[in-house]
C-alpha atoms as a PDB file:
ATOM      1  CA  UNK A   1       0.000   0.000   0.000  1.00  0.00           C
ATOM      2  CA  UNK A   2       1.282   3.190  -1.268  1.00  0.00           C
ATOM      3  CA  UNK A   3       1.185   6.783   1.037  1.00  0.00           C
ATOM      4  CA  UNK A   4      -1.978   8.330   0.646  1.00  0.00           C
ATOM      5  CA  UNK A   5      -0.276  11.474   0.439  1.00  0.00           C
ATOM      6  CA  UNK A   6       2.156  11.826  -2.701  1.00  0.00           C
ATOM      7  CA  UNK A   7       4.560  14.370  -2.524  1.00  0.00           C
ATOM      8  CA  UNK A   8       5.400  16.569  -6.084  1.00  0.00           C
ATOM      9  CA  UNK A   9       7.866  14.299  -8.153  1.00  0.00           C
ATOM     10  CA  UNK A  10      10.813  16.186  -9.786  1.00  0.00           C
ATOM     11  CA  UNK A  11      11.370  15.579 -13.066  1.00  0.00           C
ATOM     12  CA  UNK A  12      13.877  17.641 -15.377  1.00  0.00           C
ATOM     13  CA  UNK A  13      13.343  18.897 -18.689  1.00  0.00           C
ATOM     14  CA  UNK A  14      15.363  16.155 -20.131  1.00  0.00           C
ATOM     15  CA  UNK A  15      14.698  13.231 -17.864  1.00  0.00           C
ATOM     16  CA  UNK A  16      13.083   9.801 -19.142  1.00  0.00           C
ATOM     17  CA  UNK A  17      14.021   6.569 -17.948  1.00  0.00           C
ATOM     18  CA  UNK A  18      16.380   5.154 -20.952  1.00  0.00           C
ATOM     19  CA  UNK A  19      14.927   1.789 -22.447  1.00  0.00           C
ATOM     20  CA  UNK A  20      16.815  -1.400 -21.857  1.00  0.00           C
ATOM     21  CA  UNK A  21      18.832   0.228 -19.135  1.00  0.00           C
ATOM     22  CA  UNK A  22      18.132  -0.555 -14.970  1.00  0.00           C
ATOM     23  CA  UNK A  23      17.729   2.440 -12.818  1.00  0.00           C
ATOM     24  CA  UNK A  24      19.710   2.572  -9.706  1.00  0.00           C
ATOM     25  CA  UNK A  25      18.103   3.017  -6.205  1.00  0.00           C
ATOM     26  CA  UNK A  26      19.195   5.582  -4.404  1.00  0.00           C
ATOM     27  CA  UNK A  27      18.306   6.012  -0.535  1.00  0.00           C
ATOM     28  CA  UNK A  28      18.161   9.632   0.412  1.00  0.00           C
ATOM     29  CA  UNK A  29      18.628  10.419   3.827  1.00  0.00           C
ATOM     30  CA  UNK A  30      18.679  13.705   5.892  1.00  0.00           C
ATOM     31  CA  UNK A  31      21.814  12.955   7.121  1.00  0.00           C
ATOM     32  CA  UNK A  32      23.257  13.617  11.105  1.00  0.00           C
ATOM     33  CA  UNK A  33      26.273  14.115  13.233  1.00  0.00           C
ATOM     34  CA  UNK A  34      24.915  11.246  15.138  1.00  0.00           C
ATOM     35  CA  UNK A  35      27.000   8.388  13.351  1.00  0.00           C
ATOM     36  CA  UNK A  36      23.373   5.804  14.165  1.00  0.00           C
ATOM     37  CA  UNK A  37      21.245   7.539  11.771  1.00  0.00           C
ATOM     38  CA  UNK A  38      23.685   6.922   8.230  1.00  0.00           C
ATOM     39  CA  UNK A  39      24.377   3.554  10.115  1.00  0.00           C
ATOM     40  CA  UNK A  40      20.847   2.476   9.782  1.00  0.00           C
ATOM     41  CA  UNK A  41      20.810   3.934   6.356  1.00  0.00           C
ATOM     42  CA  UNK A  42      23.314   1.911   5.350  1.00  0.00           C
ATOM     43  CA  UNK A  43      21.669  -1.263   6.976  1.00  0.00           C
ATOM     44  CA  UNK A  44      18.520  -0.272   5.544  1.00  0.00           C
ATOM     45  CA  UNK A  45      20.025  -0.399   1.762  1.00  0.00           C
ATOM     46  CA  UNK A  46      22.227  -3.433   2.916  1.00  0.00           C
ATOM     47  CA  UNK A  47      18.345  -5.009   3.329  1.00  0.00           C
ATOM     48  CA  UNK A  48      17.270  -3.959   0.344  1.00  0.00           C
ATOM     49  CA  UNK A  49      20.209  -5.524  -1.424  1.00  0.00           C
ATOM     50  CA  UNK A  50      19.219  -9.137  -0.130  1.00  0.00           C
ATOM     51  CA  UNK A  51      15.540  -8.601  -1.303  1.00  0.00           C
ATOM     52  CA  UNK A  52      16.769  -7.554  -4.347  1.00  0.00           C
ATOM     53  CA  UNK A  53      20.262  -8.846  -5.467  1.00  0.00           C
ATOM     54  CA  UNK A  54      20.471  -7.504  -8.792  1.00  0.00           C
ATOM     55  CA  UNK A  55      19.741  -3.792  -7.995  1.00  0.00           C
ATOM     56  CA  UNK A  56      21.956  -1.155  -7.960  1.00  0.00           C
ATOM     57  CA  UNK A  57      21.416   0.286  -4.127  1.00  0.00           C
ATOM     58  CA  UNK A  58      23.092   3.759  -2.771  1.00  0.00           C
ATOM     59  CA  UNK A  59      22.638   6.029  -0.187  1.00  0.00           C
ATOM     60  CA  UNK A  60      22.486   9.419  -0.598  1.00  0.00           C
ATOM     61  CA  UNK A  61      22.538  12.032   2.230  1.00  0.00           C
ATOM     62  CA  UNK A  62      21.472  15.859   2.090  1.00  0.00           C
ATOM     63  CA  UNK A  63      24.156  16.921   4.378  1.00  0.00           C
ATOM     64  CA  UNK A  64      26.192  16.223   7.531  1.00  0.00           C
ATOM     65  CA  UNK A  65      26.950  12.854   6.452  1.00  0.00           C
ATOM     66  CA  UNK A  66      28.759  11.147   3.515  1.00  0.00           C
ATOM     67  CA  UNK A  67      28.418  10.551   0.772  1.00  0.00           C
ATOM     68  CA  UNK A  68      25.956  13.724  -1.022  1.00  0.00           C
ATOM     69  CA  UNK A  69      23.539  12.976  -2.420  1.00  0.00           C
ATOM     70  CA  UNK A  70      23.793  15.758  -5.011  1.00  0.00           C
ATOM     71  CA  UNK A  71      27.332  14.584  -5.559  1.00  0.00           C
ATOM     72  CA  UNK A  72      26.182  10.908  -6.033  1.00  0.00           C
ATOM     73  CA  UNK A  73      23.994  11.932  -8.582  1.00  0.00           C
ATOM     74  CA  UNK A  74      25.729  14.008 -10.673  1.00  0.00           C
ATOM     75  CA  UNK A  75      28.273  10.886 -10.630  1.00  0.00           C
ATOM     76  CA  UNK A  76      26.108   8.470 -11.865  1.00  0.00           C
ATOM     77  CA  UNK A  77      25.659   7.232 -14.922  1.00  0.00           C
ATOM     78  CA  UNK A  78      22.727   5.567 -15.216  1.00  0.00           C
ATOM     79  CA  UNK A  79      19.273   6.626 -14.327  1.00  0.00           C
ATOM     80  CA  UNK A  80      18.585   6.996 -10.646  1.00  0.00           C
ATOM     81  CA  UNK A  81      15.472   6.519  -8.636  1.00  0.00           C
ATOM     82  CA  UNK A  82      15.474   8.663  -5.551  1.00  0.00           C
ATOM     83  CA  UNK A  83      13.417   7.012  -2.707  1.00  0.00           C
ATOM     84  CA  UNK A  84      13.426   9.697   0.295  1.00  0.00           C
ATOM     85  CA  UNK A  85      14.378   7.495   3.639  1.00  0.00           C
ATOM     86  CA  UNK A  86      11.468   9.607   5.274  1.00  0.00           C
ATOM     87  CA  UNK A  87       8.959   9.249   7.515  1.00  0.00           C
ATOM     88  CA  UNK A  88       6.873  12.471   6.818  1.00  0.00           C
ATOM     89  CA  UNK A  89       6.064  14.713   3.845  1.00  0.00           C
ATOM     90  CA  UNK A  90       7.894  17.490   5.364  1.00  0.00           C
ATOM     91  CA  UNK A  91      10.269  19.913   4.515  1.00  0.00           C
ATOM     92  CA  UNK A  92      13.128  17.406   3.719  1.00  0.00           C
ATOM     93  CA  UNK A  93      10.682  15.576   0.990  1.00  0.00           C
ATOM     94  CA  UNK A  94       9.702  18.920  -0.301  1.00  0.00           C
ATOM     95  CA  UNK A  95      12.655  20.969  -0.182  1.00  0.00           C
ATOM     96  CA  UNK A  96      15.652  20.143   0.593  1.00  0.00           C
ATOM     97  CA  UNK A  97      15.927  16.279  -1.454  1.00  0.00           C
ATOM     98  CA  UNK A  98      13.970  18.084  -4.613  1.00  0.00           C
ATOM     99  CA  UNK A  99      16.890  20.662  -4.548  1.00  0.00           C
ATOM    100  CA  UNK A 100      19.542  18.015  -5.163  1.00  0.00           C
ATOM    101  CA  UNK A 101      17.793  16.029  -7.543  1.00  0.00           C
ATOM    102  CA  UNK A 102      17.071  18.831  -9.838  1.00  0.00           C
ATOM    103  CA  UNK A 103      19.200  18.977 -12.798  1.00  0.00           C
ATOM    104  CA  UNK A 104      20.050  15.373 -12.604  1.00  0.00           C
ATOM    105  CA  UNK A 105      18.958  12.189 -14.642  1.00  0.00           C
ATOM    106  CA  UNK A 106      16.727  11.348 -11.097  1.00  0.00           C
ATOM    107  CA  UNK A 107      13.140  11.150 -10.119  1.00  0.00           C
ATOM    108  CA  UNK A 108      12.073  11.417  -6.529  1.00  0.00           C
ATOM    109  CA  UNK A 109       9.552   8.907  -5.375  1.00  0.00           C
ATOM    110  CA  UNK A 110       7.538   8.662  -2.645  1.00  0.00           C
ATOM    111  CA  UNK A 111       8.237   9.155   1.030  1.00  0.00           C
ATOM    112  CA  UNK A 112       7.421   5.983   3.108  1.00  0.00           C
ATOM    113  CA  UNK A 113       5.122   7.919   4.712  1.00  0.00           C
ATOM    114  CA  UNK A 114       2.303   6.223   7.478  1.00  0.00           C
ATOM    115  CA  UNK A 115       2.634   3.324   5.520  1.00  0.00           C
ATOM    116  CA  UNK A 116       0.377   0.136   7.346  1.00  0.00           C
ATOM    117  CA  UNK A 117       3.922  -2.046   7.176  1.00  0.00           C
ATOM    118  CA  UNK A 118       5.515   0.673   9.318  1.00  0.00           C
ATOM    119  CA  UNK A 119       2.637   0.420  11.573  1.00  0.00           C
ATOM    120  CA  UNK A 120       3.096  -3.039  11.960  1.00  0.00           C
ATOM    121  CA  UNK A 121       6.882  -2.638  12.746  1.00  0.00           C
ATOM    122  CA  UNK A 122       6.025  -0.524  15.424  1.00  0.00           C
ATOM    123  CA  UNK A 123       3.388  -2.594  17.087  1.00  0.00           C
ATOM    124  CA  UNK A 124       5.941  -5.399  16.696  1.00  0.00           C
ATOM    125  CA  UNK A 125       8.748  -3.068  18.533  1.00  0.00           C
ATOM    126  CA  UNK A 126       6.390  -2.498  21.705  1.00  0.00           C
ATOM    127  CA  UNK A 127       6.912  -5.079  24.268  1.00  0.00           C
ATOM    128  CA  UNK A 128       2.897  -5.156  25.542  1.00  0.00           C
ATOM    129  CA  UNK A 129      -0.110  -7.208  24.812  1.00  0.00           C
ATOM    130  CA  UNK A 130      -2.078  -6.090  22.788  1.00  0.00           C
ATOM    131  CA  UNK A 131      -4.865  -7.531  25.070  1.00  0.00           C
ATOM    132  CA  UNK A 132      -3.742  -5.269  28.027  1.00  0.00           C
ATOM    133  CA  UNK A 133      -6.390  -2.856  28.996  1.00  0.00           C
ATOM    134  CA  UNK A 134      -4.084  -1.157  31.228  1.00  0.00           C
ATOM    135  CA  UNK A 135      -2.087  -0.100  28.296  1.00  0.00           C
ATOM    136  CA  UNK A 136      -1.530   3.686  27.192  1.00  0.00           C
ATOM    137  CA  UNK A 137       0.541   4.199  24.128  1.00  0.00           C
ATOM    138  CA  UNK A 138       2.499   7.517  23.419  1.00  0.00           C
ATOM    139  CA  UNK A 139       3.597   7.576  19.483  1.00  0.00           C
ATOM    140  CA  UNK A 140       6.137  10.131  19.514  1.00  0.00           C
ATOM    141  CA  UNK A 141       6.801  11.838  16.210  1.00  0.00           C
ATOM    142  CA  UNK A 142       8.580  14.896  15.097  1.00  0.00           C
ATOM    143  CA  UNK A 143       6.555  17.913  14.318  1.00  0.00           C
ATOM    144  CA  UNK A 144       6.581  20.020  11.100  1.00  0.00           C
ATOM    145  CA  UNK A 145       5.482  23.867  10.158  1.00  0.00           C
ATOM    146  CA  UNK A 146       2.727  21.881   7.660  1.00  0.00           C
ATOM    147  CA  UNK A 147      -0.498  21.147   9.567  1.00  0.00           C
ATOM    148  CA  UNK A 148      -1.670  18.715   6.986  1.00  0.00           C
ATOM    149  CA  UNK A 149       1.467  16.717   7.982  1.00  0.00           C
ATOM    150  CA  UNK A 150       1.165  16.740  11.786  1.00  0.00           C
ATOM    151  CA  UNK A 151      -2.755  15.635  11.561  1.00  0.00           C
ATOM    152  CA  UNK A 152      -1.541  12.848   9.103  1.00  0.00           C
ATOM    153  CA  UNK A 153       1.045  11.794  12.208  1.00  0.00           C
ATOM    154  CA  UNK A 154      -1.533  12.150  14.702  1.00  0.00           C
ATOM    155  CA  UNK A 155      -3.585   9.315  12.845  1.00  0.00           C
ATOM    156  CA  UNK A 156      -0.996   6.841  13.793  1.00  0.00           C
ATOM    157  CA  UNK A 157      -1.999   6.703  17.224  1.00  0.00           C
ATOM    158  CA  UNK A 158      -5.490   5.208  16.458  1.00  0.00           C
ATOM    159  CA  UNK A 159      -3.846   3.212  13.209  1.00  0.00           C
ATOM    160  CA  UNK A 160      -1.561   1.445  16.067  1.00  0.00           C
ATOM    161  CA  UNK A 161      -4.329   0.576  18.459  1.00  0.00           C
ATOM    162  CA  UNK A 162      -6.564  -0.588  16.257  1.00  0.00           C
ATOM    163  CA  UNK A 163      -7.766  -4.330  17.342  1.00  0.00           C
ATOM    164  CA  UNK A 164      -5.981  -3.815  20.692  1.00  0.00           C
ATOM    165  CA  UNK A 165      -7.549  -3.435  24.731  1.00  0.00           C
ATOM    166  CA  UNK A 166      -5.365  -0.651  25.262  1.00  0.00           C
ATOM    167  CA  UNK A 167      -6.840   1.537  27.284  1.00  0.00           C
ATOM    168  CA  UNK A 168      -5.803   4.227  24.523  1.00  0.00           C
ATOM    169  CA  UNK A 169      -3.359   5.579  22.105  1.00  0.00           C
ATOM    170  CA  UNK A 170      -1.975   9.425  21.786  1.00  0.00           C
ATOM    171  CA  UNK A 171       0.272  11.053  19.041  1.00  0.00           C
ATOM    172  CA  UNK A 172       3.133  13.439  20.628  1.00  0.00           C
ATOM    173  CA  UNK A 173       5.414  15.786  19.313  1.00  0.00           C
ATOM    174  CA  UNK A 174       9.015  15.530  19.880  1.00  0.00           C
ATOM    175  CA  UNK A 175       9.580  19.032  18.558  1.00  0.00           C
ATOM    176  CA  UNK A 176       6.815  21.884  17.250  1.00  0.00           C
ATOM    177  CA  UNK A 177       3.421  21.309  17.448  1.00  0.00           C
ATOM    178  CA  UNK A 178       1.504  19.907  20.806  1.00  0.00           C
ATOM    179  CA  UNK A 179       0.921  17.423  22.477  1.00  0.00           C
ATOM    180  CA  UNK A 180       3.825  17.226  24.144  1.00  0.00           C
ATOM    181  CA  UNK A 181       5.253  14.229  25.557  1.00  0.00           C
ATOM    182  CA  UNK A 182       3.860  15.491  29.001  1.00  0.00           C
ATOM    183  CA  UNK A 183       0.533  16.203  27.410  1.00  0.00           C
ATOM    184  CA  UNK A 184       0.146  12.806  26.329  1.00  0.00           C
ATOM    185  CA  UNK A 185       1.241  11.285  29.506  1.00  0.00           C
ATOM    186  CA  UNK A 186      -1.501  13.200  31.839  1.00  0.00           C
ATOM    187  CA  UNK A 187      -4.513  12.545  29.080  1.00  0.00           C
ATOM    188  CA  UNK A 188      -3.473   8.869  28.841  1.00  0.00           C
ATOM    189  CA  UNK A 189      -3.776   8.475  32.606  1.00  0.00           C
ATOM    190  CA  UNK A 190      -6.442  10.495  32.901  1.00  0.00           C
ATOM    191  CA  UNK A 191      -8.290   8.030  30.713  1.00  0.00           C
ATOM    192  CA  UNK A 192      -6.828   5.426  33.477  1.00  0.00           C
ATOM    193  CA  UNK A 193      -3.942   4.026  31.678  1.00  0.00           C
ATOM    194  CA  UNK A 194      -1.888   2.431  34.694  1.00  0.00           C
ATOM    195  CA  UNK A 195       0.742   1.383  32.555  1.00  0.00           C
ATOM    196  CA  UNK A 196       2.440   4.020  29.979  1.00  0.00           C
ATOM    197  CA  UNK A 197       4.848   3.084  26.630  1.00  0.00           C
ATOM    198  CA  UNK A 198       6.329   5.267  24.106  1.00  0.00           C
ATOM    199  CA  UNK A 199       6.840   3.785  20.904  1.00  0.00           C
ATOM    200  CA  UNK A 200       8.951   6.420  19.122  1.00  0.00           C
ATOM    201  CA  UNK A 201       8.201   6.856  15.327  1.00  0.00           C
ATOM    202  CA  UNK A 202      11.799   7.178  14.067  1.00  0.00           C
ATOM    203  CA  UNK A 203      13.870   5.217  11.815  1.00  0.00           C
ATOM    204  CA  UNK A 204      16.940   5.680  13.740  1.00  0.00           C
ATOM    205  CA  UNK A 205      17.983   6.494  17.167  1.00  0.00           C
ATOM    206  CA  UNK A 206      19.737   9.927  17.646  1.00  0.00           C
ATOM    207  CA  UNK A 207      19.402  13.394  19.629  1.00  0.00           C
ATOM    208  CA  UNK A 208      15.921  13.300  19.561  1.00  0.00           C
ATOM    209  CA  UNK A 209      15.371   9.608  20.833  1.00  0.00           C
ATOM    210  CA  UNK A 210      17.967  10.380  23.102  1.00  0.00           C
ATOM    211  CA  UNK A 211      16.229  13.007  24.721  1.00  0.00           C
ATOM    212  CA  UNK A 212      13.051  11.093  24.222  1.00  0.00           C
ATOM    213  CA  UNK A 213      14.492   7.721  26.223  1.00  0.00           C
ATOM    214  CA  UNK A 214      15.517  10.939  28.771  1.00  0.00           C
ATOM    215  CA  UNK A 215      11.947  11.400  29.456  1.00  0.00           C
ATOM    216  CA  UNK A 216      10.953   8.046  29.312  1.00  0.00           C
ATOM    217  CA  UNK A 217      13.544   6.582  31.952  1.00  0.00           C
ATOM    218  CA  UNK A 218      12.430   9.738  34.501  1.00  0.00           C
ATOM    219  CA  UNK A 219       9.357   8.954  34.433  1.00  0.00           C
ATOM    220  CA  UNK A 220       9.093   5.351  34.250  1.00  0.00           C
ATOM    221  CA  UNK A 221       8.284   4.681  31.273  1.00  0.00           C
ATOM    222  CA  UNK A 222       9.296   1.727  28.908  1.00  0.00           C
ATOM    223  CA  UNK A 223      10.174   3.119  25.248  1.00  0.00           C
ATOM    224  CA  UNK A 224      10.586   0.835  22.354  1.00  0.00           C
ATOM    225  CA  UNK A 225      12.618   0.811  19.833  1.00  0.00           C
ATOM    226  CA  UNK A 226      12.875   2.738  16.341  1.00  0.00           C
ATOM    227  CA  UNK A 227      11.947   1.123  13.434  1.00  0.00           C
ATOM    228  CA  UNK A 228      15.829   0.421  12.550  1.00  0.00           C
ATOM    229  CA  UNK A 229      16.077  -1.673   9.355  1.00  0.00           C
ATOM    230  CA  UNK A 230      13.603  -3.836  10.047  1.00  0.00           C
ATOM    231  CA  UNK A 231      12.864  -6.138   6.537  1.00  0.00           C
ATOM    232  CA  UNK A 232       9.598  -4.038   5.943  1.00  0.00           C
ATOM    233  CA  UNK A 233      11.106  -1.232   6.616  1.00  0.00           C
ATOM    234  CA  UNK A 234      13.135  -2.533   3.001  1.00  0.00           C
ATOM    235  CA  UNK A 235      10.145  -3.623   1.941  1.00  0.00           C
ATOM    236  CA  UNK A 236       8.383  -0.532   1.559  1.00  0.00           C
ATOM    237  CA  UNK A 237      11.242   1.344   0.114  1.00  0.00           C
ATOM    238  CA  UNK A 238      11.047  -1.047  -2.711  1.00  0.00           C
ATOM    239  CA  UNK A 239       7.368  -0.239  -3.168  1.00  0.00           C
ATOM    240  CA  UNK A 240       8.403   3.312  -3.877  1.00  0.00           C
ATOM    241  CA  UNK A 241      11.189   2.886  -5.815  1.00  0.00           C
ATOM    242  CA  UNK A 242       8.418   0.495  -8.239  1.00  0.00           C
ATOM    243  CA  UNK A 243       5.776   2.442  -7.983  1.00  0.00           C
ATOM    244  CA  UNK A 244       8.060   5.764  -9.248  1.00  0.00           C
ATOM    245  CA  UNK A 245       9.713   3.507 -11.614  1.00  0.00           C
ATOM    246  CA  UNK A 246       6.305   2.303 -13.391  1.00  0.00           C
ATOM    247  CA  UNK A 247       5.611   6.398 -12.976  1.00  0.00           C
ATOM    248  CA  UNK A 248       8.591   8.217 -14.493  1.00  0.00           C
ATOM    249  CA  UNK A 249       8.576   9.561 -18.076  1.00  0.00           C
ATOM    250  CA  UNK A 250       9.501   7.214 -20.687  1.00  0.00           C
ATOM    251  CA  UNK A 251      11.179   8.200 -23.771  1.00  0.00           C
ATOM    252  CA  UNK A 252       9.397   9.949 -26.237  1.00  0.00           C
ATOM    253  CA  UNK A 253       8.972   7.373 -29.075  1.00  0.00           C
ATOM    254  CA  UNK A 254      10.124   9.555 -33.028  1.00  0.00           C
ATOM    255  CA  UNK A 255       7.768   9.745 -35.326  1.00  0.00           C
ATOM    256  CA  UNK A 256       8.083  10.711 -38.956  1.00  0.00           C
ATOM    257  CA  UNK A 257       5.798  13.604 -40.907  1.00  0.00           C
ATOM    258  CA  UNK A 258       5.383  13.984 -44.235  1.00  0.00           C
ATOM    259  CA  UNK A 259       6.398  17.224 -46.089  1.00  0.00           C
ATOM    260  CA  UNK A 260       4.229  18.187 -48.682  1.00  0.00           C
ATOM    261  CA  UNK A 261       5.892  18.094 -52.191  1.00  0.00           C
ATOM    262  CA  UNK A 262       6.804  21.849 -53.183  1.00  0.00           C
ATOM    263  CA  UNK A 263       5.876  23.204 -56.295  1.00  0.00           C
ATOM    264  CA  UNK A 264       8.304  23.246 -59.156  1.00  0.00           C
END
């Protein structure tokens, strides 16, 4: 299942995918000081490659990591298929990725977006039963300046506890927009949760899980993990990179007008 929300594909004047010729994947990733988030990157392509031997798999990042992705593109020579490693239509998927694709032989796909695998891999991550009616879930999420993208992350909340006991679930904000962490906490046990998990909606670990975990272990809280590079997690990249693939422009086939004959 494909994001509901598509973000705007960039295409260059002159780009088609060339016939008879495989496109490479090519991860993009924000990139971090943190060395876990390219590290998961990395193991996320590394999954990718088992699912799919024969593809060409990179990674890509937009800065503060290695390689860039601009640079990686303008390297390659064969057609590229840009699948954003991100969680959110956000600024990254709109902005900053779009930036370094354009002007190269690349088309950006999809983020991965709320897809339901991801969901899955998160219920998977959190170490409750899903029969528990004790249970209050905090999905923690970064925010974003777009609205439309925060109420799409607030929808995971009821996505994950769907078919559970739980007493409930709540979508915070690790940054931006509330609820905060706090927020969720005190409307969770106000709805007489006893027993309180975050399940962090992150890829990777980093500054922000860090500071997440923070919370979570001063407050007694268990936190699962991120989604790391969990085999849907590969999964759904390759659904992207397909799905853009069947999408892109295809060369424009020649065809051949007649002149009309001019007089003698």
């Amino acid at each position: 299942m494909r994001a509901a929300f598509r973000i705007r594909h960039v295409v260059t004047a002159s780009f088609a995918l060339r016939p008879g010729r495989s496109a490479a994947l090519v991860l993009a990733a924000h990139g971090s000081v943190d060395p876990r988030s390219p590290a998961n990157a990395h193991a996320v392509a590394e999954r990718v490659r088992r699912l799919r031997p024969w593809l060409d798999v990179r990674v890509g990042f937009c800065e503060r990591s290695r390689p860039n992705l601009r640079d990686m593109l303008t390297g390659l020579r064969d057609d590229a298929i840009v699948v954003p490693l991100l969680l959110a239509d956000a600024y990254h998927a709109r902005v900053d990725i779009p930036a370094q694709v354009a002007g190269t032989n690349a088309y950006q796909a999809d983020v991965l977006g709320e897809d339901p695998r991801l969901v899955t891999v998160l219920r998977q991550r959190l170490a409750v039963s899903r029969h528990d009616p004790n249970v209050g879930v905090i999905v923690v999420a970064v925010g974003s300046s777009w609205h439309e993208v925060n109420e799409r992350t607030r929808a995971l909340a009821p996505a994950l506890a769907a078919g559970t006991r739980w007493k409930g679930a709540v979508t915070a904000f690790a940054t931006g927009p509330r609820p905060t962490l706090d927020d969720a906490a005190h409307q969770l046990t106000g709805c007489g949760a006893t027993r309180l998990v975050i399940a962090p909606w992150f890829l990777a670990p980093g500054r922000l899980t860090d500071r997440v975990a923070s919370y979570a272990a001063g407050n007694g809280i268990a936190m699962a993990s991120p989604l790391g590079a969990h085999p849907l997690v590969a999964a759904t990249v390759l659904d992207r990179f397909d799905a853009a693939t069947a999408e892109a422009p295809q060369p424009a086939r020649a065809t051949t007008v007649a002149e009309p004959a001019r007089a003698a």
